[in-house]
N, C-alpha and C. Protein backbone atom coordinates (compact mmCIF):
# COMPACT_ATOMS: atom_id res chain seq x y z
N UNK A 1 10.28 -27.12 7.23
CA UNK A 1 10.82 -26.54 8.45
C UNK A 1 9.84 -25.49 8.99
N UNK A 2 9.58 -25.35 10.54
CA UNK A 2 8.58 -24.45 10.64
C UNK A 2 9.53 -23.17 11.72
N UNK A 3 8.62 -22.42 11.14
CA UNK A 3 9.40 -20.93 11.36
C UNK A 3 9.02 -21.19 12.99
N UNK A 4 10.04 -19.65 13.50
CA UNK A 4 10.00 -19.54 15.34
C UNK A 4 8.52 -18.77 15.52
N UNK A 5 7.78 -19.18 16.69
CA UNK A 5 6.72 -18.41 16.48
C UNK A 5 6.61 -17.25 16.58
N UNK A 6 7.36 -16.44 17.00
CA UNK A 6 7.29 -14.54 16.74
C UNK A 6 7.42 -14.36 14.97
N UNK A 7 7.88 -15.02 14.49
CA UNK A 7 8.72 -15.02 12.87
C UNK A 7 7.21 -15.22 12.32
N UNK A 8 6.73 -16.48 12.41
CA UNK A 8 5.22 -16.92 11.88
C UNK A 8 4.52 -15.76 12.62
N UNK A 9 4.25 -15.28 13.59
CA UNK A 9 3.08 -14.48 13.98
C UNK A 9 2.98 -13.10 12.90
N UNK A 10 4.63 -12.63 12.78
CA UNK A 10 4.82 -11.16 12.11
C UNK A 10 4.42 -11.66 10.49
N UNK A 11 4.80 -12.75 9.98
CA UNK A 11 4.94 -12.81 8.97
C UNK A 11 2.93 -13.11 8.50
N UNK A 12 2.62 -13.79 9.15
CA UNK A 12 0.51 -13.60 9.35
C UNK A 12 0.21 -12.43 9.16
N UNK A 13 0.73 -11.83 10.34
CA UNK A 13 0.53 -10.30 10.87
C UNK A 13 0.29 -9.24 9.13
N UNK A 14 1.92 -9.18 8.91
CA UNK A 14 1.43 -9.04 7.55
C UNK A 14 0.82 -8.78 6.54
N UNK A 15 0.88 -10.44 6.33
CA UNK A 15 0.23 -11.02 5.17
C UNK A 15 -1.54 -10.65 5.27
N UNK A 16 -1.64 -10.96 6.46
CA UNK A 16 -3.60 -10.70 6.90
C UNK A 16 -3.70 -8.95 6.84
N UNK A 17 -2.77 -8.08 6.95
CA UNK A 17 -2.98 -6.85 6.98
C UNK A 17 -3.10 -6.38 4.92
N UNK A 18 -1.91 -7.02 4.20
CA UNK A 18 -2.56 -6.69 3.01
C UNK A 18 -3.68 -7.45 2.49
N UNK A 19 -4.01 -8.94 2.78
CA UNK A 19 -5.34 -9.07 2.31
C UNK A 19 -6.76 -8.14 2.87
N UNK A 20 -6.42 -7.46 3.88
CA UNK A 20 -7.38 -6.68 4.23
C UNK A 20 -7.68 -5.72 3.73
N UNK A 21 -6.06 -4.89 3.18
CA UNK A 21 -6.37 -3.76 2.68
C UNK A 21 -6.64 -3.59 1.14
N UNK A 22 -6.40 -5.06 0.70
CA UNK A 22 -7.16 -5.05 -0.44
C UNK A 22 -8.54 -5.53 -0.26
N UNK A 23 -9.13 -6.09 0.12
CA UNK A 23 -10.59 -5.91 0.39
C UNK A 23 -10.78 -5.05 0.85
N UNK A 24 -10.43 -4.14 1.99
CA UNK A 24 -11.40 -2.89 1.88
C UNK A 24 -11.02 -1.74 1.16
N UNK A 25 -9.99 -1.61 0.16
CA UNK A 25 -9.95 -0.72 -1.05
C UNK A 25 -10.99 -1.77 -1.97
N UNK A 26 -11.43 -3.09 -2.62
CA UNK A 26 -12.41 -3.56 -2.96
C UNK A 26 -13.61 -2.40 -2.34
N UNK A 27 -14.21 -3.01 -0.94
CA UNK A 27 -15.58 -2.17 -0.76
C UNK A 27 -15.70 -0.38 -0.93
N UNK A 28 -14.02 -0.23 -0.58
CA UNK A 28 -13.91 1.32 -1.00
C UNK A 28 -14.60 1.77 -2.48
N UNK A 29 -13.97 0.88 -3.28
CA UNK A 29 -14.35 1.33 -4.93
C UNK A 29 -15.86 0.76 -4.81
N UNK A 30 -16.37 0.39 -4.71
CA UNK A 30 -17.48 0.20 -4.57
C UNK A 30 -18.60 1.38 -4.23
N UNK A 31 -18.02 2.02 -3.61
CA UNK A 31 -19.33 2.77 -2.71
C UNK A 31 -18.22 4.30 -3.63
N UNK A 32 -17.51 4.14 -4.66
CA UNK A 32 -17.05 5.66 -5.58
C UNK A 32 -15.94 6.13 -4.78
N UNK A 33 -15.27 5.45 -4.03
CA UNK A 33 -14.20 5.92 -3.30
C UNK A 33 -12.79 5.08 -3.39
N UNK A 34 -11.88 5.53 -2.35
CA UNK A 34 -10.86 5.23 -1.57
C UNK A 34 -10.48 5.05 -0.32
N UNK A 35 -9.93 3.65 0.02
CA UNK A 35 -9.32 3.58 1.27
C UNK A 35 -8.91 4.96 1.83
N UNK A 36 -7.73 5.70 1.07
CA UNK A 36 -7.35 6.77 1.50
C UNK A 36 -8.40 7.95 2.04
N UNK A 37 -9.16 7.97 0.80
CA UNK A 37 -10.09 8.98 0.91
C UNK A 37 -11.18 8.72 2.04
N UNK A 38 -11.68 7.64 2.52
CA UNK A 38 -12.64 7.03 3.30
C UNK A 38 -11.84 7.17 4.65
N UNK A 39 -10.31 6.98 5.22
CA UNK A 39 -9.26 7.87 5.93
C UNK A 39 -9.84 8.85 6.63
N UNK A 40 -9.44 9.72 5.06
CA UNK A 40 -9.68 11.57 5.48
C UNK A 40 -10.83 11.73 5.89
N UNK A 41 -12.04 11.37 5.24
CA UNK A 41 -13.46 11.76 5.54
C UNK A 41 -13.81 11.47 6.88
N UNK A 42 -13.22 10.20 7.21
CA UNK A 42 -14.02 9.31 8.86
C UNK A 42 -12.95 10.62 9.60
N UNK A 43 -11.48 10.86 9.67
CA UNK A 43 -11.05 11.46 10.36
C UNK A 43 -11.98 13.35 10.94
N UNK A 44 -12.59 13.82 9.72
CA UNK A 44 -13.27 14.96 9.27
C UNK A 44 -13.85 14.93 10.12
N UNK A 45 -15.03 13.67 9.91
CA UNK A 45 -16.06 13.65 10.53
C UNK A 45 -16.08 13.57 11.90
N UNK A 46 -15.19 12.91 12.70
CA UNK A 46 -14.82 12.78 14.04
C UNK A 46 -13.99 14.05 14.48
N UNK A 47 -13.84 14.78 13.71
CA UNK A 47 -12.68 16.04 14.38
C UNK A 47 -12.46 17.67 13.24
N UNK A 48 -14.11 18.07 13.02
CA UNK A 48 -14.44 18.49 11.98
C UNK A 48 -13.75 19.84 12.19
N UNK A 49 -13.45 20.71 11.04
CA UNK A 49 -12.87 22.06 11.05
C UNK A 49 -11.51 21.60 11.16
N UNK A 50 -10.46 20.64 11.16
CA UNK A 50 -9.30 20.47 11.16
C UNK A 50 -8.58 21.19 10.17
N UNK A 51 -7.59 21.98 10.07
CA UNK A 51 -6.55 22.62 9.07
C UNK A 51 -5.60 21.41 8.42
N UNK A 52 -5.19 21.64 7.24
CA UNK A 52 -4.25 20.65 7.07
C UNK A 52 -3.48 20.06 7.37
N UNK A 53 -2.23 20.97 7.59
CA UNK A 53 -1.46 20.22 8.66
C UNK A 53 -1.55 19.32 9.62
N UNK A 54 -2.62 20.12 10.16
CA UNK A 54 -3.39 19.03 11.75
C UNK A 54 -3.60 17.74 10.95
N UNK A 55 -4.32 17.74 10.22
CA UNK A 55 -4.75 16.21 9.52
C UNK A 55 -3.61 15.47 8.83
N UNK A 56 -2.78 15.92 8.05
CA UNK A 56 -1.41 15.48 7.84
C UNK A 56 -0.78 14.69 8.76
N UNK A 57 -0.47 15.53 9.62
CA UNK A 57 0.19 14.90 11.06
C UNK A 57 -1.00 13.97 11.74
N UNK A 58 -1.83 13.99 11.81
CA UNK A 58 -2.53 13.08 12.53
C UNK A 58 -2.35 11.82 11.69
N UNK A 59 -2.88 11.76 10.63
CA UNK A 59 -2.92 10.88 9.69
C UNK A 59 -1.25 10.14 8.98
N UNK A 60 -0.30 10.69 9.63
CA UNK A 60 0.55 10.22 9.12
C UNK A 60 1.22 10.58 7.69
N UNK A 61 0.79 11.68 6.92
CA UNK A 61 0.59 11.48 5.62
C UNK A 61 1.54 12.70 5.29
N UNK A 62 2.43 12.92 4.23
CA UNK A 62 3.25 13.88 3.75
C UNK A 62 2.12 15.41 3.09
N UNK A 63 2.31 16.36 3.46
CA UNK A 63 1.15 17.61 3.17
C UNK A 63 1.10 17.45 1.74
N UNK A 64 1.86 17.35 0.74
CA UNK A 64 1.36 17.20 -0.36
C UNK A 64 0.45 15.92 -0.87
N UNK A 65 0.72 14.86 -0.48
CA UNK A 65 -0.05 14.03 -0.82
C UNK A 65 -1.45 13.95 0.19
N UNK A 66 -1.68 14.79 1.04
CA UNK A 66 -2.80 14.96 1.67
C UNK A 66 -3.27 16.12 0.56
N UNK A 67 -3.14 16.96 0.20
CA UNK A 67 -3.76 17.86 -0.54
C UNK A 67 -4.18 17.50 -1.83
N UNK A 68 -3.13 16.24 -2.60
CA UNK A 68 -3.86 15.54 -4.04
C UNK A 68 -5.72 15.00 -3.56
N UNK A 69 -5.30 14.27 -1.91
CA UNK A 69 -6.57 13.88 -1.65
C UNK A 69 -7.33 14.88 -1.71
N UNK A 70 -7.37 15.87 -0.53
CA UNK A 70 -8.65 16.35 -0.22
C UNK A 70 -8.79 17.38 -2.26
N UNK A 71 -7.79 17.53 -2.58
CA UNK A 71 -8.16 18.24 -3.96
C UNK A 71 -9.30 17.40 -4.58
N UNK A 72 -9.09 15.68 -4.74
CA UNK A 72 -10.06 14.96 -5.20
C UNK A 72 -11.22 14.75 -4.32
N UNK A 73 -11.25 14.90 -3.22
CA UNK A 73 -12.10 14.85 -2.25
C UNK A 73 -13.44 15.84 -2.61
N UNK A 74 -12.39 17.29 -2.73
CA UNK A 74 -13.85 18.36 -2.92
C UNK A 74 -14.04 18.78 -4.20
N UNK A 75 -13.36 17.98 -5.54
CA UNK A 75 -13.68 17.80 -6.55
C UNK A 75 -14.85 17.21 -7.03
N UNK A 76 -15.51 16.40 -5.70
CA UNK A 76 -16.28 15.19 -6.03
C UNK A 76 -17.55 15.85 -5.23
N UNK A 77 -17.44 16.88 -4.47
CA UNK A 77 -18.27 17.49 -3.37
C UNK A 77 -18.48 16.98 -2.10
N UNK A 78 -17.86 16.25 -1.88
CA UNK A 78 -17.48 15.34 -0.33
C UNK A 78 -16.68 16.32 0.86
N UNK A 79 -15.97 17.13 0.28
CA UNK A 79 -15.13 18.06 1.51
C UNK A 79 -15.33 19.51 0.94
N UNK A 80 -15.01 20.32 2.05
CA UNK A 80 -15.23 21.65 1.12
C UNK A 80 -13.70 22.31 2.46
N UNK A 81 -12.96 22.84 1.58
CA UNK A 81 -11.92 24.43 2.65
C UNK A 81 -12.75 25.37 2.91
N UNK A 82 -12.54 25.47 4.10
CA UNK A 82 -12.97 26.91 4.69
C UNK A 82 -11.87 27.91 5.06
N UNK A 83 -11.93 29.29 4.86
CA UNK A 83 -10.85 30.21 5.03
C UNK A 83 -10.92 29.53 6.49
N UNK A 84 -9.78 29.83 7.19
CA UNK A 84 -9.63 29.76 8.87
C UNK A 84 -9.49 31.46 9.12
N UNK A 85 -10.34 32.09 10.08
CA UNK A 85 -10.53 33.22 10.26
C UNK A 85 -8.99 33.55 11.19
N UNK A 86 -8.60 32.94 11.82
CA UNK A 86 -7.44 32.89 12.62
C UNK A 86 -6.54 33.08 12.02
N UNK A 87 -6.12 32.73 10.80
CA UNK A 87 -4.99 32.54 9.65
C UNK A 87 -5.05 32.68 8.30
N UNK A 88 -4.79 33.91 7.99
CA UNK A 88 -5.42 34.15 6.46
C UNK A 88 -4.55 32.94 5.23
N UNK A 89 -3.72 31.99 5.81
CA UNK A 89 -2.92 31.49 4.38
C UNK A 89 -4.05 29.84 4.66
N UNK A 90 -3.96 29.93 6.04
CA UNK A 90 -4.90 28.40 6.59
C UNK A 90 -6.31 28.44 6.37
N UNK A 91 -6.45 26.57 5.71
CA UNK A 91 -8.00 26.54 5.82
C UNK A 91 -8.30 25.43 6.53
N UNK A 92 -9.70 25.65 6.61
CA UNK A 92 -10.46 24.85 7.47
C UNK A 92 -10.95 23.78 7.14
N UNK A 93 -11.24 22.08 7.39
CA UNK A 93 -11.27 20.90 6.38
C UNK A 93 -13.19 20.72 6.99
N UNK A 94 -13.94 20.55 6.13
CA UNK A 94 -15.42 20.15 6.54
C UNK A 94 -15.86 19.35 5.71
N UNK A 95 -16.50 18.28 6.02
CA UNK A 95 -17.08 17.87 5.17
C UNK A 95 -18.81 18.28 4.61
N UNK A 96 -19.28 18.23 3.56
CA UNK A 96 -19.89 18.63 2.89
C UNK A 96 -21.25 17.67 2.94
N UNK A 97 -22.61 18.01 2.85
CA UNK A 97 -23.67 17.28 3.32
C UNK A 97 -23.65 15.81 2.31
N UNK A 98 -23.34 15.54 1.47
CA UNK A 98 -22.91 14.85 0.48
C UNK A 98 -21.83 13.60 1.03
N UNK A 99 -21.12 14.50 1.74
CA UNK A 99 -19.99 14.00 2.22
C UNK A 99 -19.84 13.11 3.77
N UNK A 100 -21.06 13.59 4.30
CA UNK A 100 -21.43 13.76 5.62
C UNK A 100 -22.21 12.03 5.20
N UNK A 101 -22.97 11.70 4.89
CA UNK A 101 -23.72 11.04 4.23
C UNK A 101 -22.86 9.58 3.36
N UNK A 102 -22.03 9.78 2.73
CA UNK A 102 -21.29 9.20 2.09
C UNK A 102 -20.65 7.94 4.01
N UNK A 103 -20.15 8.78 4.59
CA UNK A 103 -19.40 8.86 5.58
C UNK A 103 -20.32 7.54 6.71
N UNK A 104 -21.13 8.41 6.84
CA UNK A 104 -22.62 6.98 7.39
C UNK A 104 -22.88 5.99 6.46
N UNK A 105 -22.55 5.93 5.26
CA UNK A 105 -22.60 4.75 4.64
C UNK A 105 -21.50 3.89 5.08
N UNK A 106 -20.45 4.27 4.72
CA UNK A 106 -18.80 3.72 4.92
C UNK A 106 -18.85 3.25 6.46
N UNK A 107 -19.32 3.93 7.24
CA UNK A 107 -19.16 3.47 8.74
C UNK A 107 -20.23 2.38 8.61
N UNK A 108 -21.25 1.81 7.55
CA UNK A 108 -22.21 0.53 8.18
C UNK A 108 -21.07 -0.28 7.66
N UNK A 109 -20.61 -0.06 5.95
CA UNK A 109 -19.60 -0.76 5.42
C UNK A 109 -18.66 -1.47 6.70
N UNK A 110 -18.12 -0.85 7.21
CA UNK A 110 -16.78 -1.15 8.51
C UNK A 110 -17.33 -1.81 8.99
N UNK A 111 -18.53 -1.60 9.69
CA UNK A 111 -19.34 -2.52 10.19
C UNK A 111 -19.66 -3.87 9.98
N UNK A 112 -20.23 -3.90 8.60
CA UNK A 112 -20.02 -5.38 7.89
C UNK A 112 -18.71 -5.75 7.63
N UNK A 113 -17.88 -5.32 7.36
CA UNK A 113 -16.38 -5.71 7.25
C UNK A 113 -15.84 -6.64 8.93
N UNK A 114 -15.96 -5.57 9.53
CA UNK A 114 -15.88 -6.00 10.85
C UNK A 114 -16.36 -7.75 11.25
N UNK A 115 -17.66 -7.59 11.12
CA UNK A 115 -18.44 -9.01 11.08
C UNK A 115 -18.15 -10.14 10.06
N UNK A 116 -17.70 -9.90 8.78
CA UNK A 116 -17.42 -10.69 7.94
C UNK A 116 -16.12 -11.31 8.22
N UNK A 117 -15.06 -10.35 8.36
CA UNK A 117 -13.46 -11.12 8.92
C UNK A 117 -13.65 -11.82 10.31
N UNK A 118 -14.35 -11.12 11.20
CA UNK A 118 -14.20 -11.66 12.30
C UNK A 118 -14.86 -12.34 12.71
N UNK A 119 -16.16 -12.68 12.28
CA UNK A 119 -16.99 -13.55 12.53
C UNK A 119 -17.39 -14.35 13.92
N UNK A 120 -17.04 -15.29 14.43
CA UNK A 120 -17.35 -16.37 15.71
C UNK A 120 -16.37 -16.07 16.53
N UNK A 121 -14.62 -15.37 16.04
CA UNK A 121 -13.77 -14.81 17.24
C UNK A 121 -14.38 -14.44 18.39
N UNK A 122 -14.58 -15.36 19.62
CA UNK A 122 -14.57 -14.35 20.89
C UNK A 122 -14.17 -13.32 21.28
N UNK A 123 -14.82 -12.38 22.24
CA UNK A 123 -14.31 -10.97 22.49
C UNK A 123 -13.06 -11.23 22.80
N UNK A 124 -13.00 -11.81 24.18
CA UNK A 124 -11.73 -12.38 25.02
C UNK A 124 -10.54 -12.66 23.71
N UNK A 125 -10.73 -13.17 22.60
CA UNK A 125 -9.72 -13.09 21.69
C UNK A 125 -9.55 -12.06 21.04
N UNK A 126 -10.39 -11.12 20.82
CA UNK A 126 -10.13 -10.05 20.19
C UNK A 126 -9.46 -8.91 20.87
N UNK A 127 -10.06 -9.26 21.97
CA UNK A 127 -9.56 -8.15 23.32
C UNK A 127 -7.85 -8.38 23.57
N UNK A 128 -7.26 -9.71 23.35
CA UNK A 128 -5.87 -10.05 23.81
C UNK A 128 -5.45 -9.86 21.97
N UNK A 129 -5.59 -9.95 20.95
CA UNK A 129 -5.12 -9.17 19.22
C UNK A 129 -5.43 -7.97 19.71
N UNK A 130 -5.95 -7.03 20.30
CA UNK A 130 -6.12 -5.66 20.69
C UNK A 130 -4.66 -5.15 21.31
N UNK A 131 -4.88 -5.93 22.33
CA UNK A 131 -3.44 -5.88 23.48
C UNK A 131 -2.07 -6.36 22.53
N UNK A 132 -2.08 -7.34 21.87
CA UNK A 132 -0.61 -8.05 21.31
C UNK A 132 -0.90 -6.86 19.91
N UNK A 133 -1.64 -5.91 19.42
CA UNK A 133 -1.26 -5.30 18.90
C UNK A 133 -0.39 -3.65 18.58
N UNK A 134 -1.32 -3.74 20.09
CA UNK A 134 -0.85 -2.26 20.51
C UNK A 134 0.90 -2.51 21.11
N UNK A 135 0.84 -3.14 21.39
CA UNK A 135 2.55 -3.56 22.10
C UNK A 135 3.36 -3.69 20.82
N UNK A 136 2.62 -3.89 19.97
CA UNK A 136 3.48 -4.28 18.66
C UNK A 136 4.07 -2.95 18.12
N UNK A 137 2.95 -1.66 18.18
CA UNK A 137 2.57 -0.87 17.55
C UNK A 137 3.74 0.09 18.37
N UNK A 138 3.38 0.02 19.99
CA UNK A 138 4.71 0.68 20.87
C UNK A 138 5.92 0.50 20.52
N UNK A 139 6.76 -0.94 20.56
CA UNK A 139 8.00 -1.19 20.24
C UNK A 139 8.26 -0.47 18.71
N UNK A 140 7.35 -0.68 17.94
CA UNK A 140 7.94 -0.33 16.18
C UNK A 140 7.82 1.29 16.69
N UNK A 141 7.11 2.23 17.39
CA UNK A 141 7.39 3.52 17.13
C UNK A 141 8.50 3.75 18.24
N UNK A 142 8.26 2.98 19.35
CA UNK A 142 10.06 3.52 20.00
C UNK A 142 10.89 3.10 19.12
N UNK A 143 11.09 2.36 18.23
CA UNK A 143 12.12 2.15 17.49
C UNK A 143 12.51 3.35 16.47
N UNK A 144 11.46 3.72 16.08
CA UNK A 144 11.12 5.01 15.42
C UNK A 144 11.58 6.28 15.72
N UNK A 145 11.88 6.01 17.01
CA UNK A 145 11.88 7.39 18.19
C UNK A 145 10.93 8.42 18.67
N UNK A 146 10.03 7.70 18.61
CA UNK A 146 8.78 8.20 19.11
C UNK A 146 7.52 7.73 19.44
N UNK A 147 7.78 7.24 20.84
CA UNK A 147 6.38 6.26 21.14
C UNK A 147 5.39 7.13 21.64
N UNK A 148 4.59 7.17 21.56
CA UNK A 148 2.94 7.89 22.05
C UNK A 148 2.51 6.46 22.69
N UNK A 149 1.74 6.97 23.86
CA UNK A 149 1.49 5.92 24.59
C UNK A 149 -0.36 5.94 23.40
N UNK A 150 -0.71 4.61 23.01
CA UNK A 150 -1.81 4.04 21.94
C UNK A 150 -2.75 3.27 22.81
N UNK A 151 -4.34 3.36 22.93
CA UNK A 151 -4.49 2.49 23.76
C UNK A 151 -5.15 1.11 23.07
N UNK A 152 -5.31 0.48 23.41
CA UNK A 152 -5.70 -1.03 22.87
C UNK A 152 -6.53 -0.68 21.90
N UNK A 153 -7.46 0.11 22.32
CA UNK A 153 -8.85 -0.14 21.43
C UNK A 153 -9.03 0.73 20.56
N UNK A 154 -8.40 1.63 20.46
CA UNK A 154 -8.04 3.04 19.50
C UNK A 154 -8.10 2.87 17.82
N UNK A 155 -7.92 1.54 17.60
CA UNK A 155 -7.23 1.30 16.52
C UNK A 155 -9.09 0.96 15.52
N UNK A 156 -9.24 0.59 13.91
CA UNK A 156 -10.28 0.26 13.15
C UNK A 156 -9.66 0.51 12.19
N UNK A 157 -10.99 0.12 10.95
CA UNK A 157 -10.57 0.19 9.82
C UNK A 157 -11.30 1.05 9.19
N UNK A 158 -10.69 1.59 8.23
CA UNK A 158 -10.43 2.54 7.53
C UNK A 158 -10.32 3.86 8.20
């Protein structure tokens, strides 16, 4: 019996999202890391000096389990806290030259990741999975009660 096609699309949808995220936790461990951790760092790096919270909330992530990370993060010398001069209890998230570095590796990684899944896909197809994803992404957070308008292309991996 074959499923309705919204039913088959979500149920792909899915299924192709955890084989992904186990291959790129694969290339993660590879290069001494984590999906998670490879997260925090790309976020760093694009929006450096962030306080916790800020990154919490951006990232989606409960403050304590953002802090196990970055604890392992600048355990490893990849991130370092900075007091925030503004707020004596707040710190400041940077990444560390080590870290900085690590970070340009992981972004060629994405890169090849990128090319390896997607391979011969036309833009024009990728461009309309861009669009049928972000709509996807709207309805599940109004459902949520809270849609942020997302734009198509916003989205990558790790």
């Amino acid at each position: 019996m074959q499923r309705p096609l919204r039913r088959e699309f979500l149920f792909q949808l899915v299924e192709t999202s955890r084989l992904l995220r186990t291959y790129v936790d694969q290339r993660a461990r590879q290069h001494g890391t984590t999906r998670a951790q490879w997260g925090v760092m790309t976020r760093l790096y694009r929006q450096e000096g962030l306080n916790q919270a800020a990154l919490a909330e951006q990232m989606g992530l409960q403050p304590i389990s953002l802090a196990r990370l970055l604890d392992r993060l600048q355990g490893q010398g990849l991130v370092e806290r900075r007091a925030d001069p503004a707020d004596r209890r707040a710190y400041r998230l940077h990444l560390t030259p080590p870290g900085r570095a690590l970070v340009g590796e992981l972004d060629a990684v994405r890169t090849e990741i990128a090319h390896e899944v997607l391979g011969e896909v036309p833009e024009t197809a990728i461009l309309a999975g861009l669009d049928t994803l972000a709509a996807i992404r709207q309805r599940t957070l109004a459902r949520e009660g809270a849609a942020p308008h997302v734009p198509a292309a916003a989205g990558g991996i790790a």
